[in-house]
PDB file of N, CA and C in Angstrom:
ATOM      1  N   UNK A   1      81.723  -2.876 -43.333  1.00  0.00           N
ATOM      2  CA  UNK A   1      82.233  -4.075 -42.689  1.00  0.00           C
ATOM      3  C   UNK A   1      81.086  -5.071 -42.514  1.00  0.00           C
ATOM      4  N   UNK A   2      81.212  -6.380 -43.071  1.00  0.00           N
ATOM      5  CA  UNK A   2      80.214  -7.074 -42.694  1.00  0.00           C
ATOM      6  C   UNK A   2      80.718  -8.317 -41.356  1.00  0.00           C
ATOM      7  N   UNK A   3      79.274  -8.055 -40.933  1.00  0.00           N
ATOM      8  CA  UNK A   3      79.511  -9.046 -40.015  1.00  0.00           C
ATOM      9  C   UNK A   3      79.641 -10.645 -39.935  1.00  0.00           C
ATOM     10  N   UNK A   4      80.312 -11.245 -39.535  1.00  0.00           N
ATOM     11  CA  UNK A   4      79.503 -12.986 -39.947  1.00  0.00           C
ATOM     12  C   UNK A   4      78.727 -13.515 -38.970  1.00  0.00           C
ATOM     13  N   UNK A   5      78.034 -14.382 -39.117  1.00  0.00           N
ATOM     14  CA  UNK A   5      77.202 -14.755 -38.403  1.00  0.00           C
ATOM     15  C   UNK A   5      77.900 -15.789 -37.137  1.00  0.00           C
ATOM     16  N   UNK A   6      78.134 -15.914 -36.125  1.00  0.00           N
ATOM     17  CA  UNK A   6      78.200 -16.961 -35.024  1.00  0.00           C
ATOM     18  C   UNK A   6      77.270 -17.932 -35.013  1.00  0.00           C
ATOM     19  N   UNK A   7      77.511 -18.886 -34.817  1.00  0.00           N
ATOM     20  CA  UNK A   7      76.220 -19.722 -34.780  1.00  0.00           C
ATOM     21  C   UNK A   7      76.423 -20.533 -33.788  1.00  0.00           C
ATOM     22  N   UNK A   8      77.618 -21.121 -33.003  1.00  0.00           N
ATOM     23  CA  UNK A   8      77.465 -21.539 -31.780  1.00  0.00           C
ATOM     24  C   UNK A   8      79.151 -21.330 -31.227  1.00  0.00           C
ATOM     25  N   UNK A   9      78.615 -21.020 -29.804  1.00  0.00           N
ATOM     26  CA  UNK A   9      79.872 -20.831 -29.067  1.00  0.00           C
ATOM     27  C   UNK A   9      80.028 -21.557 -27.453  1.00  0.00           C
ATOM     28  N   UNK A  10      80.573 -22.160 -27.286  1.00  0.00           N
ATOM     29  CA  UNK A  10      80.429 -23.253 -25.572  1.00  0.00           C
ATOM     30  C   UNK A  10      80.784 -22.327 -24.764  1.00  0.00           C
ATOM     31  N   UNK A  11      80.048 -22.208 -23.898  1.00  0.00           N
ATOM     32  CA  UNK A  11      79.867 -21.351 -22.664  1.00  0.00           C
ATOM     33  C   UNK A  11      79.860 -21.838 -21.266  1.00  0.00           C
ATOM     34  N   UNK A  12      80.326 -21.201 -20.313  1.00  0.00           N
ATOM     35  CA  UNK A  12      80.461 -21.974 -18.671  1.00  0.00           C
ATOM     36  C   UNK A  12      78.858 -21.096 -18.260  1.00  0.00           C
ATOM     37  N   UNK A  13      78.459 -22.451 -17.155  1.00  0.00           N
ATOM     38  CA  UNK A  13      77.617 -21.830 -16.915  1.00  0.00           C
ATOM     39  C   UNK A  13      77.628 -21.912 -15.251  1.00  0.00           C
ATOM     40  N   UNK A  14      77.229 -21.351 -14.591  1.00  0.00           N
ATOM     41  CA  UNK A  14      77.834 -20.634 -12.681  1.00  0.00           C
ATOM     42  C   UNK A  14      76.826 -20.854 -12.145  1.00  0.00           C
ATOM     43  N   UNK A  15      76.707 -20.484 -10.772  1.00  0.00           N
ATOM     44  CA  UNK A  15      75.993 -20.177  -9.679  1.00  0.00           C
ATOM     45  C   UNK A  15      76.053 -18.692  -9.309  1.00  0.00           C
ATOM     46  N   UNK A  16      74.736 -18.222  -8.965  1.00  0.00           N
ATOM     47  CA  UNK A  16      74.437 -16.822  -8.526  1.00  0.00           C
ATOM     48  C   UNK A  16      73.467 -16.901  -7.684  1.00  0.00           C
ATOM     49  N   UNK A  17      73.648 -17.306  -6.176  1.00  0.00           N
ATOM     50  CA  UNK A  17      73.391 -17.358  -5.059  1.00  0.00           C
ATOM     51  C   UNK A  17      72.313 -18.384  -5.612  1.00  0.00           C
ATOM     52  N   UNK A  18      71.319 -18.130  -5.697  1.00  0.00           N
ATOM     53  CA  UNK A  18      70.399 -19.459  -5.803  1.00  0.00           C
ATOM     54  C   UNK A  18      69.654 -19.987  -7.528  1.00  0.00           C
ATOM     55  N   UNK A  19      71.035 -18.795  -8.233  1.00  0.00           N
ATOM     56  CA  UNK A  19      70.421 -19.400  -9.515  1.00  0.00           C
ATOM     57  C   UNK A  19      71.393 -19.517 -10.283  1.00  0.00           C
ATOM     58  N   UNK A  20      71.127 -20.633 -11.563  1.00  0.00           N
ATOM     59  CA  UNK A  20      72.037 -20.644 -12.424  1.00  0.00           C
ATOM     60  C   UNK A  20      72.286 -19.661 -13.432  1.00  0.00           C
ATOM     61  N   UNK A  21      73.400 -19.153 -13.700  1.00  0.00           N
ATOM     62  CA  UNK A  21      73.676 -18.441 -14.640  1.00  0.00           C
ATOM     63  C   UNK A  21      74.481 -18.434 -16.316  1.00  0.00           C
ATOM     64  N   UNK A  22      74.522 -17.677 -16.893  1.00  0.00           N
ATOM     65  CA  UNK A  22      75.666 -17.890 -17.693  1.00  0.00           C
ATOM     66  C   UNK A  22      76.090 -16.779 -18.540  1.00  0.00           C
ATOM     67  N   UNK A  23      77.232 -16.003 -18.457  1.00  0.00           N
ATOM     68  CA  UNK A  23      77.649 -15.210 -19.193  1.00  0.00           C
ATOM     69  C   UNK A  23      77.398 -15.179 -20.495  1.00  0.00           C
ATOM     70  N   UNK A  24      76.616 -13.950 -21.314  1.00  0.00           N
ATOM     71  CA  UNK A  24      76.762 -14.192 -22.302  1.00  0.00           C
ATOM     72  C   UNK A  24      77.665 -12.898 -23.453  1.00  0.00           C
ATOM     73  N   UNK A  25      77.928 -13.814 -23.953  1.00  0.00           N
ATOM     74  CA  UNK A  25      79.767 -12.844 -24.924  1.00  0.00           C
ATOM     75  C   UNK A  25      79.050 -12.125 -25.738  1.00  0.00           C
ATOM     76  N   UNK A  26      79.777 -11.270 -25.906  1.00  0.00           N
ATOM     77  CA  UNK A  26      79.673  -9.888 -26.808  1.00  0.00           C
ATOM     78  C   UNK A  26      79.058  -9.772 -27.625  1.00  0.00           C
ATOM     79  N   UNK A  27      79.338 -11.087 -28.240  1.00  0.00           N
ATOM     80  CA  UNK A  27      78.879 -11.392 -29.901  1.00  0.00           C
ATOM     81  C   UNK A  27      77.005 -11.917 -29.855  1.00  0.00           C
ATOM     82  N   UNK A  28      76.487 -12.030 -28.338  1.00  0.00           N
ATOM     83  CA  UNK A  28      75.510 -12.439 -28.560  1.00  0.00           C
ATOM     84  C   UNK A  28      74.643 -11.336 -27.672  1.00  0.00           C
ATOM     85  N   UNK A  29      75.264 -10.430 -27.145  1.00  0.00           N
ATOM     86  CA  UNK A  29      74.534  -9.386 -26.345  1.00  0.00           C
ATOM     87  C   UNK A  29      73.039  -8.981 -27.078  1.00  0.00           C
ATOM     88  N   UNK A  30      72.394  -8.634 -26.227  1.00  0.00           N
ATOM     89  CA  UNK A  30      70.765  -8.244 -26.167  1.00  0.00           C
ATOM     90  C   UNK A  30      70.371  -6.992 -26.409  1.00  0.00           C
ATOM     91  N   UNK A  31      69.757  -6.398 -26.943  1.00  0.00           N
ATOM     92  CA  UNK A  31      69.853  -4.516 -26.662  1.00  0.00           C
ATOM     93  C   UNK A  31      68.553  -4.825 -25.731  1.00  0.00           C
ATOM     94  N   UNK A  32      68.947  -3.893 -24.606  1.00  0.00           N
ATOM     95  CA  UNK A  32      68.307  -3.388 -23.250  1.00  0.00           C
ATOM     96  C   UNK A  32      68.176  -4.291 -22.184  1.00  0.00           C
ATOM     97  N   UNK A  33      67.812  -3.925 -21.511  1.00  0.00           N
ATOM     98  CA  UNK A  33      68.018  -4.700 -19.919  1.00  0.00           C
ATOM     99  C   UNK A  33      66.690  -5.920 -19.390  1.00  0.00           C
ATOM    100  N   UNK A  34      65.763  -6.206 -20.536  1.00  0.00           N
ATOM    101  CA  UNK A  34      65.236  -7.245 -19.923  1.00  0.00           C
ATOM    102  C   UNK A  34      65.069  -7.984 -21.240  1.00  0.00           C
ATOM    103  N   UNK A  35      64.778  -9.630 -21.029  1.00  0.00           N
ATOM    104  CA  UNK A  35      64.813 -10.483 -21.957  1.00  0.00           C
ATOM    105  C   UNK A  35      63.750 -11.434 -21.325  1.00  0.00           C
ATOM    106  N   UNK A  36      62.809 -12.291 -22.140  1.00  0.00           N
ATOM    107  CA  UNK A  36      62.108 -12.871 -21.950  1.00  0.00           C
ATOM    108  C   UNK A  36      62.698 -14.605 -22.243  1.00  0.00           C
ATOM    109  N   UNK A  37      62.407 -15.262 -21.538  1.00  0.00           N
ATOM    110  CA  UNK A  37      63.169 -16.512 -21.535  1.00  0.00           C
ATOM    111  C   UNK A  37      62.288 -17.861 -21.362  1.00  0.00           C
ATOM    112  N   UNK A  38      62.264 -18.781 -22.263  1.00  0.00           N
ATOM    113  CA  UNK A  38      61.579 -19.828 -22.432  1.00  0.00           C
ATOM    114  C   UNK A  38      61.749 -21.640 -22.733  1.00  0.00           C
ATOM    115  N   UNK A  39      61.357 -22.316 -22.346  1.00  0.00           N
ATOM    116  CA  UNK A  39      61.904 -23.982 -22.841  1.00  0.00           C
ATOM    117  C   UNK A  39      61.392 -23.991 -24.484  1.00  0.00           C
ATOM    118  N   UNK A  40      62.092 -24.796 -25.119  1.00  0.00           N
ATOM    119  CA  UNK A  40      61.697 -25.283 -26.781  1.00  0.00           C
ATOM    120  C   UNK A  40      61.978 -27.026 -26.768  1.00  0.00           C
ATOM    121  N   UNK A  41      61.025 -27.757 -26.205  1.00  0.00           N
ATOM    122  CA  UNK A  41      62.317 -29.097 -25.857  1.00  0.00           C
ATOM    123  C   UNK A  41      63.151 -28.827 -24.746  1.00  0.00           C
ATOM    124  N   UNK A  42      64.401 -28.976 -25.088  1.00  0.00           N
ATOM    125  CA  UNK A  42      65.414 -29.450 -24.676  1.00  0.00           C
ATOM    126  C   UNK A  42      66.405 -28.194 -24.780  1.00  0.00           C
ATOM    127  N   UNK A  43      65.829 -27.115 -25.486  1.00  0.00           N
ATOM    128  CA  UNK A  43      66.652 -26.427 -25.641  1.00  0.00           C
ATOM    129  C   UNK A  43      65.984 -24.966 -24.234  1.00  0.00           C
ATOM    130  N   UNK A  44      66.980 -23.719 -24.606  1.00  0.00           N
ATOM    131  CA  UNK A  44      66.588 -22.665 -23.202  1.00  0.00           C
ATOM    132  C   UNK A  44      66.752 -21.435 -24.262  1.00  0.00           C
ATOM    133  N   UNK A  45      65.950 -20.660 -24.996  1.00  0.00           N
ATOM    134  CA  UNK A  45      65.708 -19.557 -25.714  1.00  0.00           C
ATOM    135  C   UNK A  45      65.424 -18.123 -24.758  1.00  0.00           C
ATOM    136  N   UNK A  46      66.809 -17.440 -24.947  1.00  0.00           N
ATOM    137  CA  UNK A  46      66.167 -16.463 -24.836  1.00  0.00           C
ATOM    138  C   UNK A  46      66.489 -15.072 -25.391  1.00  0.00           C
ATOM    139  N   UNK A  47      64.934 -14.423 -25.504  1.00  0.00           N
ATOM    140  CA  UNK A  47      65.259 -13.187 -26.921  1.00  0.00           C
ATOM    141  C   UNK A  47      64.951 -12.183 -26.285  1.00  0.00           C
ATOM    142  N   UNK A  48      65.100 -10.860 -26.841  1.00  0.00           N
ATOM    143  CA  UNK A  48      64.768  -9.320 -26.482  1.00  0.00           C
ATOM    144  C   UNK A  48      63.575  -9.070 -26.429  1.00  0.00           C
ATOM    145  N   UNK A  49      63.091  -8.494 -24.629  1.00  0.00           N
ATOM    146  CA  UNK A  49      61.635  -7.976 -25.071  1.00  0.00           C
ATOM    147  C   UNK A  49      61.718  -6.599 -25.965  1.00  0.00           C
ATOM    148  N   UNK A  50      60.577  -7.088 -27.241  1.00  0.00           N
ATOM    149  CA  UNK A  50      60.713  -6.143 -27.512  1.00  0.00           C
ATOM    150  C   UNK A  50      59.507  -4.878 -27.333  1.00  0.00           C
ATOM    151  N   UNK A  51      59.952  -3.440 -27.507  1.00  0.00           N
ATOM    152  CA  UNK A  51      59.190  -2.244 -26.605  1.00  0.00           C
ATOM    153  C   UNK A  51      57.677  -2.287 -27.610  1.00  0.00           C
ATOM    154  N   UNK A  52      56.883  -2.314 -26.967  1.00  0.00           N
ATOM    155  CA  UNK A  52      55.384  -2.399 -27.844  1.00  0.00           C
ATOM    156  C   UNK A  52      54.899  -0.588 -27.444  1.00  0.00           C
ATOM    157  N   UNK A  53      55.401  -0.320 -28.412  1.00  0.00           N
ATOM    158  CA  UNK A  53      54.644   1.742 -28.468  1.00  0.00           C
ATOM    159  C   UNK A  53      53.369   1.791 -29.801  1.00  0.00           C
ATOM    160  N   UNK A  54      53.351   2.975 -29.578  1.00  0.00           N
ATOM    161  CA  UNK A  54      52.064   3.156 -31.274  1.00  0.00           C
ATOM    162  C   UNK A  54      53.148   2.819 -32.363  1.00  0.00           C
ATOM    163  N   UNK A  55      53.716   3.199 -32.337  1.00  0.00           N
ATOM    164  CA  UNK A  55      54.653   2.768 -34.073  1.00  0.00           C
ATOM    165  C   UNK A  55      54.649   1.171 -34.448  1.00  0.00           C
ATOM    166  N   UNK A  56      54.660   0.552 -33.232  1.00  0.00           N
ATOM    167  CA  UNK A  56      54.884  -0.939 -33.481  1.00  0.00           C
ATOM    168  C   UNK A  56      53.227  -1.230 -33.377  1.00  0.00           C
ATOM    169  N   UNK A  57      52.490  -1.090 -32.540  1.00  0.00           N
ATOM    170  CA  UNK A  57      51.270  -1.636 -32.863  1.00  0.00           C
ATOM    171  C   UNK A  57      50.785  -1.187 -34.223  1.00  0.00           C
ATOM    172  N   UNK A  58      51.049  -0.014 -34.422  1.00  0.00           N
ATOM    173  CA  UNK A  58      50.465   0.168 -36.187  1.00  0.00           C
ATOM    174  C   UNK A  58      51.035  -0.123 -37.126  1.00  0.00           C
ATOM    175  N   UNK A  59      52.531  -1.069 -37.039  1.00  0.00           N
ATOM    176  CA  UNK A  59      53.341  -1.586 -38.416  1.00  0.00           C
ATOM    177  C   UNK A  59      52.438  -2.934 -38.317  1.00  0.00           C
ATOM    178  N   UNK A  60      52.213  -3.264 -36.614  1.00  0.00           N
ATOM    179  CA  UNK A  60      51.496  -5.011 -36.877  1.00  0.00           C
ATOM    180  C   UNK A  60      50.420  -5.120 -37.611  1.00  0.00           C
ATOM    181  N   UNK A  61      49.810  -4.207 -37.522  1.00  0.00           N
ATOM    182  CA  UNK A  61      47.929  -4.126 -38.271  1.00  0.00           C
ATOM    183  C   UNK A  61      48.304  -4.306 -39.585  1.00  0.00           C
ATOM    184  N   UNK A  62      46.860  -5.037 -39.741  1.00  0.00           N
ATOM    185  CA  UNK A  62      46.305  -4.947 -41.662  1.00  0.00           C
ATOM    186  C   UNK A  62      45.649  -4.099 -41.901  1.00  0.00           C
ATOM    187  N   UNK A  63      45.548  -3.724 -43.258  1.00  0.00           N
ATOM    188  CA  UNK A  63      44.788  -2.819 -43.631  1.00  0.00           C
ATOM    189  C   UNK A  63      43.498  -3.484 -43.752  1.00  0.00           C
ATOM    190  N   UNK A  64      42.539  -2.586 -43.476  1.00  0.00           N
ATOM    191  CA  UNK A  64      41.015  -2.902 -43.828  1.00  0.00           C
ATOM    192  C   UNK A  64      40.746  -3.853 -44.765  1.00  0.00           C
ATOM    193  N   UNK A  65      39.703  -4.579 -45.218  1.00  0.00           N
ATOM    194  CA  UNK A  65      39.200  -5.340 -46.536  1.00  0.00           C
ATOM    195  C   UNK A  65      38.033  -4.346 -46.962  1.00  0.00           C
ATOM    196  N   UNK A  66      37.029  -4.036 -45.692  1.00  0.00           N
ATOM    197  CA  UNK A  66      35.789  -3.787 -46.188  1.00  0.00           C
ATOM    198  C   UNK A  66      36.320  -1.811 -45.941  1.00  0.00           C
ATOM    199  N   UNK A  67      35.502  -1.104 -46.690  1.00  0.00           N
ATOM    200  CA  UNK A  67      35.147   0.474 -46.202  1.00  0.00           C
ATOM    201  C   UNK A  67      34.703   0.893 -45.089  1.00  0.00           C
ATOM    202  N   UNK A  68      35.073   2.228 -45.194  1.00  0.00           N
ATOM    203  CA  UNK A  68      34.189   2.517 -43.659  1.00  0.00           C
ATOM    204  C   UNK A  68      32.453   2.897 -44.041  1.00  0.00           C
ATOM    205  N   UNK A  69      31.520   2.879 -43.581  1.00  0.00           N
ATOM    206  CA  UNK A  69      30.285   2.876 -43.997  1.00  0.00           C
ATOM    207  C   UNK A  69      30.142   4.676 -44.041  1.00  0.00           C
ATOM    208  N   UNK A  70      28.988   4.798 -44.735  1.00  0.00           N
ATOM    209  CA  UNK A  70      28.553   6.382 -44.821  1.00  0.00           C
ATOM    210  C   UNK A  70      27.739   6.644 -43.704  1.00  0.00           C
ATOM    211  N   UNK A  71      28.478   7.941 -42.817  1.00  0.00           N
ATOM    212  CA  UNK A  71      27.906   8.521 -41.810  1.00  0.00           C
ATOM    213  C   UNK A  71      27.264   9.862 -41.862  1.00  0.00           C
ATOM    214  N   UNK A  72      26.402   9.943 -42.076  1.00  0.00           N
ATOM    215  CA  UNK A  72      24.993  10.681 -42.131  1.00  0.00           C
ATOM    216  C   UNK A  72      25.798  12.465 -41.393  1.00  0.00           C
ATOM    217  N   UNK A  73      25.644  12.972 -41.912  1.00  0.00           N
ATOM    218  CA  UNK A  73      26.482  14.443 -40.859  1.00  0.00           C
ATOM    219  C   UNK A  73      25.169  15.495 -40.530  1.00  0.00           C
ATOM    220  N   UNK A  74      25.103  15.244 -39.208  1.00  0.00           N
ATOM    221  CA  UNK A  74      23.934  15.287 -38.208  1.00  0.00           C
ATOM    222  C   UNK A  74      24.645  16.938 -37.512  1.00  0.00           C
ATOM    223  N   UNK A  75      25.128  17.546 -38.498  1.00  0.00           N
ATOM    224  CA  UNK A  75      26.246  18.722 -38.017  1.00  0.00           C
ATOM    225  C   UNK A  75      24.866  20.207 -37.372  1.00  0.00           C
ATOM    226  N   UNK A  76      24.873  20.649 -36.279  1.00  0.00           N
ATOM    227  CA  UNK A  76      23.948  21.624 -36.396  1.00  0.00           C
ATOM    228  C   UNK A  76      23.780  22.919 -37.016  1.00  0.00           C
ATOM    229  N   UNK A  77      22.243  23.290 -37.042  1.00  0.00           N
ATOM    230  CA  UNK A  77      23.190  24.442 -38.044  1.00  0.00           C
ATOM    231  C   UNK A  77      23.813  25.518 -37.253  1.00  0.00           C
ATOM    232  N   UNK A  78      24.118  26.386 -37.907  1.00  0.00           N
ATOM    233  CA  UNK A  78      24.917  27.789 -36.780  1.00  0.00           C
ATOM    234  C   UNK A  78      24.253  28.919 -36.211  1.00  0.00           C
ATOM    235  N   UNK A  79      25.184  29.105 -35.160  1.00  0.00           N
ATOM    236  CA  UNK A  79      23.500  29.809 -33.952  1.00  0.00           C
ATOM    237  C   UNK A  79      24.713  31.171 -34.008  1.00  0.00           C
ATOM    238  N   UNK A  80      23.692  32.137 -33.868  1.00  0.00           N
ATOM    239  CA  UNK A  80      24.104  33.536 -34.130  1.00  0.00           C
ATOM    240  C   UNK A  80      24.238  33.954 -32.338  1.00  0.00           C
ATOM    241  N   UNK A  81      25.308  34.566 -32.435  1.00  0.00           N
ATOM    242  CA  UNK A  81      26.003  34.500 -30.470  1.00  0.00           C
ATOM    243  C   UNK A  81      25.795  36.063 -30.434  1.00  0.00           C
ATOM    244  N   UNK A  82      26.016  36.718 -31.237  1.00  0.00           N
ATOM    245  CA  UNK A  82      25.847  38.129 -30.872  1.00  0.00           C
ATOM    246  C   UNK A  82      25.036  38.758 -32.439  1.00  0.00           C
TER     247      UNK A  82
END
């Protein structure tokens, strides 16, 4: 099943004790419970934080340009225990 894309839908927007709010429909729901929210102009953006773990910091990285340098192996030698 494919989905289509929405691209705009008019929305009411409320009062919630001392802030404004506005429902948002199904079709534009967030996965998880917090969202980060910002001005662009004139406009009010807001997107999914998303979870920063090791998997995501290591898809962001580049790979190296240069090598790693040669490290000298300073290993001791082996000591006789019995």
């Amino acid at each position: 099943m494919v989905k289509r894309a929405i691209r705009n839908r008019r929305v009411k927007l409320f009062s919630s004790g001392r802030n404004q709010a506005v429902r948002i429909p199904v079709e534009f729901e967030l996965p998880g419970n917090e969202a980060i929210m910002h001005r662009d102009g004139e406009r009010l953006v807001i997107e999914p934080v998303r979870k920063r773990g090791l998997l995501a910091l290591l898809k962001s990285m580049k790979p190296m340009k240069e090598g790693f340098p040669e490290i000298p192996d300073f290993a001791s030698p082996p000591e006789r225990v019995f």
